[in-house]
N, C-alpha and C. Protein backbone atom coordinates (compact mmCIF):
# COMPACT_ATOMS: atom_id res chain seq x y z
N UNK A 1 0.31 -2.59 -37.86
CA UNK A 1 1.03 -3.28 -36.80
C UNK A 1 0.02 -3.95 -35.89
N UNK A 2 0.53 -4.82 -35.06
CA UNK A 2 -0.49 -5.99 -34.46
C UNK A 2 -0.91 -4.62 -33.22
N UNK A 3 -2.20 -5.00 -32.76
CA UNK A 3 -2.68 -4.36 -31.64
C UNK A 3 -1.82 -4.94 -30.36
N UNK A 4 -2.56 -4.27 -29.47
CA UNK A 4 -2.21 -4.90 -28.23
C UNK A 4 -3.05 -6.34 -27.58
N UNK A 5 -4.50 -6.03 -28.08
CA UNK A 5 -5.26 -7.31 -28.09
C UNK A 5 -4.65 -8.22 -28.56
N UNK A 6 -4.03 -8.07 -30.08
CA UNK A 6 -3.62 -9.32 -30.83
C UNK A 6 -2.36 -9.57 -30.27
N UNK A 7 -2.06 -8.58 -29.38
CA UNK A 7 -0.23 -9.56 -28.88
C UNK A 7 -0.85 -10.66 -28.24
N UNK A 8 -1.83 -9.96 -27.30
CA UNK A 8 -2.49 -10.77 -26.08
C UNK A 8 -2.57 -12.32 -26.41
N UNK A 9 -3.08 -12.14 -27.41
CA UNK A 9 -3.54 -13.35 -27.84
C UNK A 9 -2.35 -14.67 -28.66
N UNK A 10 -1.68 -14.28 -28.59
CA UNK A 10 -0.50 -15.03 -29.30
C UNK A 10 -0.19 -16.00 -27.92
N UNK A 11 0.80 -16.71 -28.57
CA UNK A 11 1.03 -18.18 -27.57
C UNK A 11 2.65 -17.09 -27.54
N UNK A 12 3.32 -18.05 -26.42
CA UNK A 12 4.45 -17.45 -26.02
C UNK A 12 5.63 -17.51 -27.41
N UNK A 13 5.58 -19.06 -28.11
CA UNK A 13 5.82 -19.23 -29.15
C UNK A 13 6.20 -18.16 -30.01
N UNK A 14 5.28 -17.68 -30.21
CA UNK A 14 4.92 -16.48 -31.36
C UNK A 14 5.14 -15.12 -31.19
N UNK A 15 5.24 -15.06 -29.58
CA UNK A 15 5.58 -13.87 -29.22
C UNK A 15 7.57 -14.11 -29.63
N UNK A 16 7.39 -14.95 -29.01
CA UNK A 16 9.29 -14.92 -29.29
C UNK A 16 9.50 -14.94 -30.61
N UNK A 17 8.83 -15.43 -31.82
CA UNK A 17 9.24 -15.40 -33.09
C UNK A 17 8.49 -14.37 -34.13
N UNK A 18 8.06 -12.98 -33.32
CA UNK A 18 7.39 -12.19 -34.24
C UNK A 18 8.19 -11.70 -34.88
N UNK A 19 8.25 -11.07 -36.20
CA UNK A 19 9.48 -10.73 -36.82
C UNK A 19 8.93 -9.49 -37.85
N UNK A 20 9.45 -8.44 -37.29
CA UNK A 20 9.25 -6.77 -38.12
C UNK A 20 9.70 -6.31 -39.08
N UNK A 21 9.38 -5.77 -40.06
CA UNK A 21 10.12 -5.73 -41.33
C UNK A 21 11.17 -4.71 -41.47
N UNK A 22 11.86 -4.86 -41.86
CA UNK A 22 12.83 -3.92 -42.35
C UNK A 22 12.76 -2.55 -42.20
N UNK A 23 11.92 -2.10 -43.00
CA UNK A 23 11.09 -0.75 -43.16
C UNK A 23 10.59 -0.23 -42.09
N UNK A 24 9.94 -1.07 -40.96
CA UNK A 24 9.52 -0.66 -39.67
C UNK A 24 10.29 -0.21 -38.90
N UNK A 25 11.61 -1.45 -38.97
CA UNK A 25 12.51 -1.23 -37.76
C UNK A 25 13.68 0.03 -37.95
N UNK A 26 13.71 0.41 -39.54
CA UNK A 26 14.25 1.57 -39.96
C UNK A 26 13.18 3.11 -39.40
N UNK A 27 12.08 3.12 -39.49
CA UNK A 27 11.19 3.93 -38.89
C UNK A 27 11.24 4.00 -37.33
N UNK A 28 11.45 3.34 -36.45
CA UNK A 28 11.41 2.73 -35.54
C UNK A 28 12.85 4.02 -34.79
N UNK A 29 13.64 3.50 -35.55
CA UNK A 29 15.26 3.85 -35.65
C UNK A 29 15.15 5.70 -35.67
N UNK A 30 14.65 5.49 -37.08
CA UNK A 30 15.01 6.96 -37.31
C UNK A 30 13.93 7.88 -36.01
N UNK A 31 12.92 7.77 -35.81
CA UNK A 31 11.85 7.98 -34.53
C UNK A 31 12.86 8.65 -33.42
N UNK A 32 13.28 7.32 -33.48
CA UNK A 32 15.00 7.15 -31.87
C UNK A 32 15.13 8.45 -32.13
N UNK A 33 16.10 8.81 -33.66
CA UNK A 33 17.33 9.25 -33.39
C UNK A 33 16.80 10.79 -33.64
N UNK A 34 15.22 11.24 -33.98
CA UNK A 34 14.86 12.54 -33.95
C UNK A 34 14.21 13.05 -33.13
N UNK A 35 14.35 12.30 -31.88
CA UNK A 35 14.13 12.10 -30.19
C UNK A 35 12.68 12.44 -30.57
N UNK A 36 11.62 11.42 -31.19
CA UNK A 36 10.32 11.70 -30.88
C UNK A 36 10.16 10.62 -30.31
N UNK A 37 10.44 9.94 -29.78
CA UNK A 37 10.33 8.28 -29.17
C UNK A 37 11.60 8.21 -28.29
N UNK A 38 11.72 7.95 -27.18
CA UNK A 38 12.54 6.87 -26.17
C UNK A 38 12.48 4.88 -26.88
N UNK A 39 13.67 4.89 -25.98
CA UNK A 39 13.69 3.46 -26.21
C UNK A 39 12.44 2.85 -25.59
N UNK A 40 12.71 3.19 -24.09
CA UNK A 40 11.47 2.68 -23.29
C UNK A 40 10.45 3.00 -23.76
N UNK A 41 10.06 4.14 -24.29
CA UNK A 41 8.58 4.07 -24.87
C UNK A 41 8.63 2.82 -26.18
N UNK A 42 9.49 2.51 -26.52
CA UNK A 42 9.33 1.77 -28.18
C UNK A 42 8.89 0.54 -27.64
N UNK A 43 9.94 0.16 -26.45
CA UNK A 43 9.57 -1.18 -25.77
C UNK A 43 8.59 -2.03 -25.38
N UNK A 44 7.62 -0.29 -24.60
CA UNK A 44 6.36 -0.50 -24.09
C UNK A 44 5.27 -0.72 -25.13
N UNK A 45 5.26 -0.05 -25.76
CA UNK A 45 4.61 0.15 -27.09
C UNK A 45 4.38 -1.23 -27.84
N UNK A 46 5.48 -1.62 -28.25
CA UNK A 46 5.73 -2.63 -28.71
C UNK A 46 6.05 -4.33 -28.12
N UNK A 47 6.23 -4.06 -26.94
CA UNK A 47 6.70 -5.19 -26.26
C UNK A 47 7.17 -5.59 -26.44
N UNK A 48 8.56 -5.01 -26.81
CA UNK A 48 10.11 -5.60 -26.77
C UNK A 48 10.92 -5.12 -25.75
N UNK A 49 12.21 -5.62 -25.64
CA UNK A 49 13.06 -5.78 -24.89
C UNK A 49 13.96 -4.72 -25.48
N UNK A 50 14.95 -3.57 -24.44
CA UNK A 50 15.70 -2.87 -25.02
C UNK A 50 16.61 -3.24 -25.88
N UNK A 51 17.23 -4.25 -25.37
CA UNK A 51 18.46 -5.08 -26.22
C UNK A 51 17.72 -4.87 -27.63
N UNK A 52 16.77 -5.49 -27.62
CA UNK A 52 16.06 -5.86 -29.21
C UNK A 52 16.13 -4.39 -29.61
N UNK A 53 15.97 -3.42 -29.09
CA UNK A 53 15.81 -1.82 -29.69
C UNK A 53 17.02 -1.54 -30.34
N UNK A 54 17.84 -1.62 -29.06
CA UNK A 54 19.42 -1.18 -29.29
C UNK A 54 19.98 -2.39 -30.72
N UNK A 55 19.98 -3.07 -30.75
CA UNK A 55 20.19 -3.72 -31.36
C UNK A 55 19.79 -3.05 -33.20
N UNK A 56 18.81 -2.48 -33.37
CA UNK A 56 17.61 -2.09 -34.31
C UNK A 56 19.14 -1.09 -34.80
N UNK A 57 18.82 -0.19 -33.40
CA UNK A 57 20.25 0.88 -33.73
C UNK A 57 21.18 0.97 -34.67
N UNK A 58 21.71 -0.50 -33.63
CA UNK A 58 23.27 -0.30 -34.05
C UNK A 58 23.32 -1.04 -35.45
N UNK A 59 21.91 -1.72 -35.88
CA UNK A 59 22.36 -1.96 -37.87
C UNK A 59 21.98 -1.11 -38.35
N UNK A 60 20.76 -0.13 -37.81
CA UNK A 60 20.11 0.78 -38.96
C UNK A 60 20.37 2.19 -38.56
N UNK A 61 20.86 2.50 -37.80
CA UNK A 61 21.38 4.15 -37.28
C UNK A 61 22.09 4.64 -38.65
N UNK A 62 21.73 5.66 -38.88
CA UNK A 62 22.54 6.67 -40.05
C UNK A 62 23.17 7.55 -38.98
N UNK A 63 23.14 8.06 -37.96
CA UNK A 63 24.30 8.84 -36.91
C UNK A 63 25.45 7.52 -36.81
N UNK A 64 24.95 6.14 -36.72
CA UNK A 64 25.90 5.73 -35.87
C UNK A 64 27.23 5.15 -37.35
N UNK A 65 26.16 5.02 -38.40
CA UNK A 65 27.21 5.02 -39.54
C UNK A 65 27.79 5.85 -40.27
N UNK A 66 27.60 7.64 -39.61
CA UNK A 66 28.10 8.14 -39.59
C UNK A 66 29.70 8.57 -38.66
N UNK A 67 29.44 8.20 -37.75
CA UNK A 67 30.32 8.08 -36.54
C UNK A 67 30.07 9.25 -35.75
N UNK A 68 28.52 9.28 -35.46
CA UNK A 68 27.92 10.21 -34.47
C UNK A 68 27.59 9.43 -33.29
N UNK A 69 27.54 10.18 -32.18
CA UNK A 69 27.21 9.40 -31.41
C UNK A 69 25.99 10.22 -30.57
N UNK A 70 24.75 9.75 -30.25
CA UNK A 70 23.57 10.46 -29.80
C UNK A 70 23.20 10.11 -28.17
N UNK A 71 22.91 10.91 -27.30
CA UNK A 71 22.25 10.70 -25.94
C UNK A 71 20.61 10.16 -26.19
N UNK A 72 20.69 8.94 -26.26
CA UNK A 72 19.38 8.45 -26.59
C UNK A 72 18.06 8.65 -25.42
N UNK A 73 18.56 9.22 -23.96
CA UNK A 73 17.25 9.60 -23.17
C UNK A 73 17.55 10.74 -22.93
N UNK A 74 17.99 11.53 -23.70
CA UNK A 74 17.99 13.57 -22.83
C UNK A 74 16.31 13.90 -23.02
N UNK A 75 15.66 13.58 -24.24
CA UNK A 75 14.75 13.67 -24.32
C UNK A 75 13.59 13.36 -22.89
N UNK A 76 13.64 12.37 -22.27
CA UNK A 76 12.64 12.76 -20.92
C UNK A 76 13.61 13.16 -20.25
N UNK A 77 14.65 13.80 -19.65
CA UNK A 77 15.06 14.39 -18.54
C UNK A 77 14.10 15.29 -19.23
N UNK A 78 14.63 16.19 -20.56
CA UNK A 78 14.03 17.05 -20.89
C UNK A 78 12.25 17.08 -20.44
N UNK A 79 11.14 16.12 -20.59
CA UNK A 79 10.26 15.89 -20.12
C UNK A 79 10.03 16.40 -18.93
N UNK A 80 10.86 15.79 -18.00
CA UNK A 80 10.65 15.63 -16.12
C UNK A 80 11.06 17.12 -16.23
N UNK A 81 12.35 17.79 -16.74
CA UNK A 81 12.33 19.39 -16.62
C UNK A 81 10.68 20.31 -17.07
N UNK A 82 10.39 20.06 -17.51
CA UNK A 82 9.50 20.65 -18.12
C UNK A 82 8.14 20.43 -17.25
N UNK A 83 7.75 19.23 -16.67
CA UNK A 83 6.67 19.03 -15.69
C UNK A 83 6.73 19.55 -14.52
N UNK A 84 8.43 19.45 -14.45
CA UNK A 84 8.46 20.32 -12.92
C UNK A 84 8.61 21.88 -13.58
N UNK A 85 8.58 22.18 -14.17
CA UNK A 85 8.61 24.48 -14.39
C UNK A 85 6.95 24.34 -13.96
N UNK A 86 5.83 23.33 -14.80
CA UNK A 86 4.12 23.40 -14.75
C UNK A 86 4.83 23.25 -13.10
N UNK A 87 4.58 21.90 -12.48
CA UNK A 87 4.46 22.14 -11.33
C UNK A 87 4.82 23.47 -10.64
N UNK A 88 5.91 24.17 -10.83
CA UNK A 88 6.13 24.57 -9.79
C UNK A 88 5.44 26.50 -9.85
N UNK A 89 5.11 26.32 -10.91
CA UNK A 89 4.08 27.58 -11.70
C UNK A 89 2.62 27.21 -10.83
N UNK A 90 2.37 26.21 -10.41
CA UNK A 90 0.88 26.04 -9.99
C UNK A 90 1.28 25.83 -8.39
N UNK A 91 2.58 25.73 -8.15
CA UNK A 91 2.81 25.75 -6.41
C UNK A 91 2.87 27.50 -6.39
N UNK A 92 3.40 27.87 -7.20
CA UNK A 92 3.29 29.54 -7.01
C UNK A 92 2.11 30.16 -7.53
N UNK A 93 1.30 29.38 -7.92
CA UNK A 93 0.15 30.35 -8.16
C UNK A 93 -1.07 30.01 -7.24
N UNK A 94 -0.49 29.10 -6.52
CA UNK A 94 -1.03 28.64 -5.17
C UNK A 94 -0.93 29.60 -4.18
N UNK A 95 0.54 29.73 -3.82
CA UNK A 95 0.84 30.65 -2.75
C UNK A 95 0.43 31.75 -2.51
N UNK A 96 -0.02 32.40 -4.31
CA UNK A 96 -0.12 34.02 -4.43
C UNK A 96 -1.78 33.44 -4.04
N UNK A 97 -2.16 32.95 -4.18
CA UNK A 97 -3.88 32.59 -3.64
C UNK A 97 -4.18 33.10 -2.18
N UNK A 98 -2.99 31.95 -1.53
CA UNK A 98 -3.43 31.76 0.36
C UNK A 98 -3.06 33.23 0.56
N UNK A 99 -1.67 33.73 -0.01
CA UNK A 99 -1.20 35.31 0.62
C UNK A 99 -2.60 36.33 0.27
N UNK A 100 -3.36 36.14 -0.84
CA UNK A 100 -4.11 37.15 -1.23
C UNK A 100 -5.51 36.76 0.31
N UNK A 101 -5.48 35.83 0.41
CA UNK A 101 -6.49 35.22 1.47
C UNK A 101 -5.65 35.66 2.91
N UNK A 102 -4.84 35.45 3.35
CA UNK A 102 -3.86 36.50 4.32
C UNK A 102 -4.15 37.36 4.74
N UNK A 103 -3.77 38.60 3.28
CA UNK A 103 -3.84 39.69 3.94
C UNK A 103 -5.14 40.50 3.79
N UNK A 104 -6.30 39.43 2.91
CA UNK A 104 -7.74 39.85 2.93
C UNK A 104 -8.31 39.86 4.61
N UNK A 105 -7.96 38.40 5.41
CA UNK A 105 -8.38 38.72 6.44
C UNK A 105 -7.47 39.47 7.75
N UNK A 106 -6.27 39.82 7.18
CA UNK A 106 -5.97 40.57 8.14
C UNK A 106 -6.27 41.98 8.12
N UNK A 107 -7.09 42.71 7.16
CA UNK A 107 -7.02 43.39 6.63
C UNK A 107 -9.34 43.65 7.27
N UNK A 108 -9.25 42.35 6.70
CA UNK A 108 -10.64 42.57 7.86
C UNK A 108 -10.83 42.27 9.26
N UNK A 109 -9.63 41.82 9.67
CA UNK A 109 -9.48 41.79 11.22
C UNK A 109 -9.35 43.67 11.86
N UNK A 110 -8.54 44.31 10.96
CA UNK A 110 -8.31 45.24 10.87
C UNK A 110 -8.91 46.40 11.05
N UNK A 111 -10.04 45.76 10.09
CA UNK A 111 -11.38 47.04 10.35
C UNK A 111 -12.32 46.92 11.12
N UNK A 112 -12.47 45.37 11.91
CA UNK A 112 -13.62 45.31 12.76
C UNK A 112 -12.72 45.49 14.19
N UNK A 113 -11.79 45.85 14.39
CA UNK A 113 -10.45 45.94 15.69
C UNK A 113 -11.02 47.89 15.37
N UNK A 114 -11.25 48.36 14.71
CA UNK A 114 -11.74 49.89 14.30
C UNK A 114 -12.90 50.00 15.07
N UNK A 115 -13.69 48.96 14.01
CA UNK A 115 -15.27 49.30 14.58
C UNK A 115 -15.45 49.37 15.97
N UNK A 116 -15.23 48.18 16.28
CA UNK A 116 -15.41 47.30 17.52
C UNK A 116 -15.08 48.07 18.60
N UNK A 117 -13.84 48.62 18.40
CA UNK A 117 -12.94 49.27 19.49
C UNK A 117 -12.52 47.89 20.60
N UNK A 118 -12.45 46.43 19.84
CA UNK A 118 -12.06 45.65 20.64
C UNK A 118 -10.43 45.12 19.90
N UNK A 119 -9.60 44.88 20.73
CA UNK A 119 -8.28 44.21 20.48
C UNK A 119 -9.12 42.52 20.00
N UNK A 120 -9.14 42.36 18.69
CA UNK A 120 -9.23 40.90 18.19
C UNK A 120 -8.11 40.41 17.82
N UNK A 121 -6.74 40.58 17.90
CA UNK A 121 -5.49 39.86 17.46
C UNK A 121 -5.07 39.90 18.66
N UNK A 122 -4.82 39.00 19.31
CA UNK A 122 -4.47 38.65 21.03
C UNK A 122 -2.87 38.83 20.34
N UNK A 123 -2.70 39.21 21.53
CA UNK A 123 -0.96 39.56 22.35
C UNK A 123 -0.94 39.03 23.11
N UNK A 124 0.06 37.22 22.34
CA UNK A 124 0.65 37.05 23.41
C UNK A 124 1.78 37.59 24.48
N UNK A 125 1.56 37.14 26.00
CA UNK A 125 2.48 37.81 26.85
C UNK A 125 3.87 36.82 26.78
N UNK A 126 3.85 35.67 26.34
CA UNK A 126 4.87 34.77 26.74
C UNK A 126 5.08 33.71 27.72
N UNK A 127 4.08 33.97 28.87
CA UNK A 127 3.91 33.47 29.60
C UNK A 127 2.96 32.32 29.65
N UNK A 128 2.66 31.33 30.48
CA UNK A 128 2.17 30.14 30.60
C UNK A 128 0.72 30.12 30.16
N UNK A 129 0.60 29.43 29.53
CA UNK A 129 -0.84 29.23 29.16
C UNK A 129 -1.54 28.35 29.77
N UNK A 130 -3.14 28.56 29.80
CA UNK A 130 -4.14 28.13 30.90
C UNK A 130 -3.47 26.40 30.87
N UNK A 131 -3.56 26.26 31.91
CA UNK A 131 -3.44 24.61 32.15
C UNK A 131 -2.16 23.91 31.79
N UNK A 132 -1.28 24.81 31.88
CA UNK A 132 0.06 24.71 31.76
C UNK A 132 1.18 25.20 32.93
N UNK A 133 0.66 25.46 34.15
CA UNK A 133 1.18 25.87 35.58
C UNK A 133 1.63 24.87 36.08
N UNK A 134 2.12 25.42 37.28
CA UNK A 134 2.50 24.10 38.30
C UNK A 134 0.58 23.73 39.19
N UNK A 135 0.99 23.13 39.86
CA UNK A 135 -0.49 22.35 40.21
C UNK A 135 0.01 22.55 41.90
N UNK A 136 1.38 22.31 42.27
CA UNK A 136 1.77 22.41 43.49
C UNK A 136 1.66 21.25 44.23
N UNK A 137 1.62 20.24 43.38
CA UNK A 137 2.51 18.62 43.94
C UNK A 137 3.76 18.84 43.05
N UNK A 138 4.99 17.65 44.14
CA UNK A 138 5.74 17.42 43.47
C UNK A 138 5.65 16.09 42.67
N UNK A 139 6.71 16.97 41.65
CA UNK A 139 6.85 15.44 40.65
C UNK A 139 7.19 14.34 41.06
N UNK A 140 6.70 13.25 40.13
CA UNK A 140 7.83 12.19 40.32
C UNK A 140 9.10 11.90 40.01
């Protein structure tokens, strides 16, 4: 099959009149319909237009001359499901990180509040913090 260089290189001409053989566009087809390929990937790949895909389909489909009818993109939802379980396995194996970092230093706040015999985890009272009083003008 032509590279991508060699599309490059074609006049517009030629791009509109490239013409795939039979055998390809049956490969092409069957690809579709054993969800190892998207349309959009065939498109990109190839630099065609969906129409032109769908089209491929609806003469050379053995489901569709069967009178099956197939969800031609479950396949990447299926994808995007699957990137987000990784993602969200590495947001939780994140979390268990910072918590293990947590309660490491609270845990050595802990023992030098021992040693020390000093209160190092301040208690707040609730009350106003430095530079946050009245001043004793009135407002405007």
């Amino acid at each position: 099959m032509a590279t991508l260089k060699h599309y490059e290189n074609l006049t517009v001409r030629d791009r509109i009149n490239r013409k795939f053989s039979e055998d390809f566009k049956k490969k092409i087809v069957g690809d579709i319909e054993s969800n190892l390929v998207s349309v959009s990937e065939v498109g990109r790949e190839y630099h065609l237009t969906r129409t032109a895909v769908y089209k491929w389909i609806y003469k050379y489909s053995a489901m569709r001359k069967k009178g099956l009818k197939q969800v031609v993109e479950a396949d990447s939802d299926t994808r995007k499901l699957l990137r987000m379980k990784e993602e969200i396995k590495e947001l939780q194996r994140i979390i268990g990180e910072k918590q293990i970092m947590i309660e490491f230093k609270d845990k050595m706040i802990e023992l030098a509040e021992e040693e020390y015999k000093l209160d190092i985890k301040k208690k707040f009272s609730g009350g106003p913090l430095f530079g946050s009083g009245s001043t004793g003008k009135p407002s405007k």
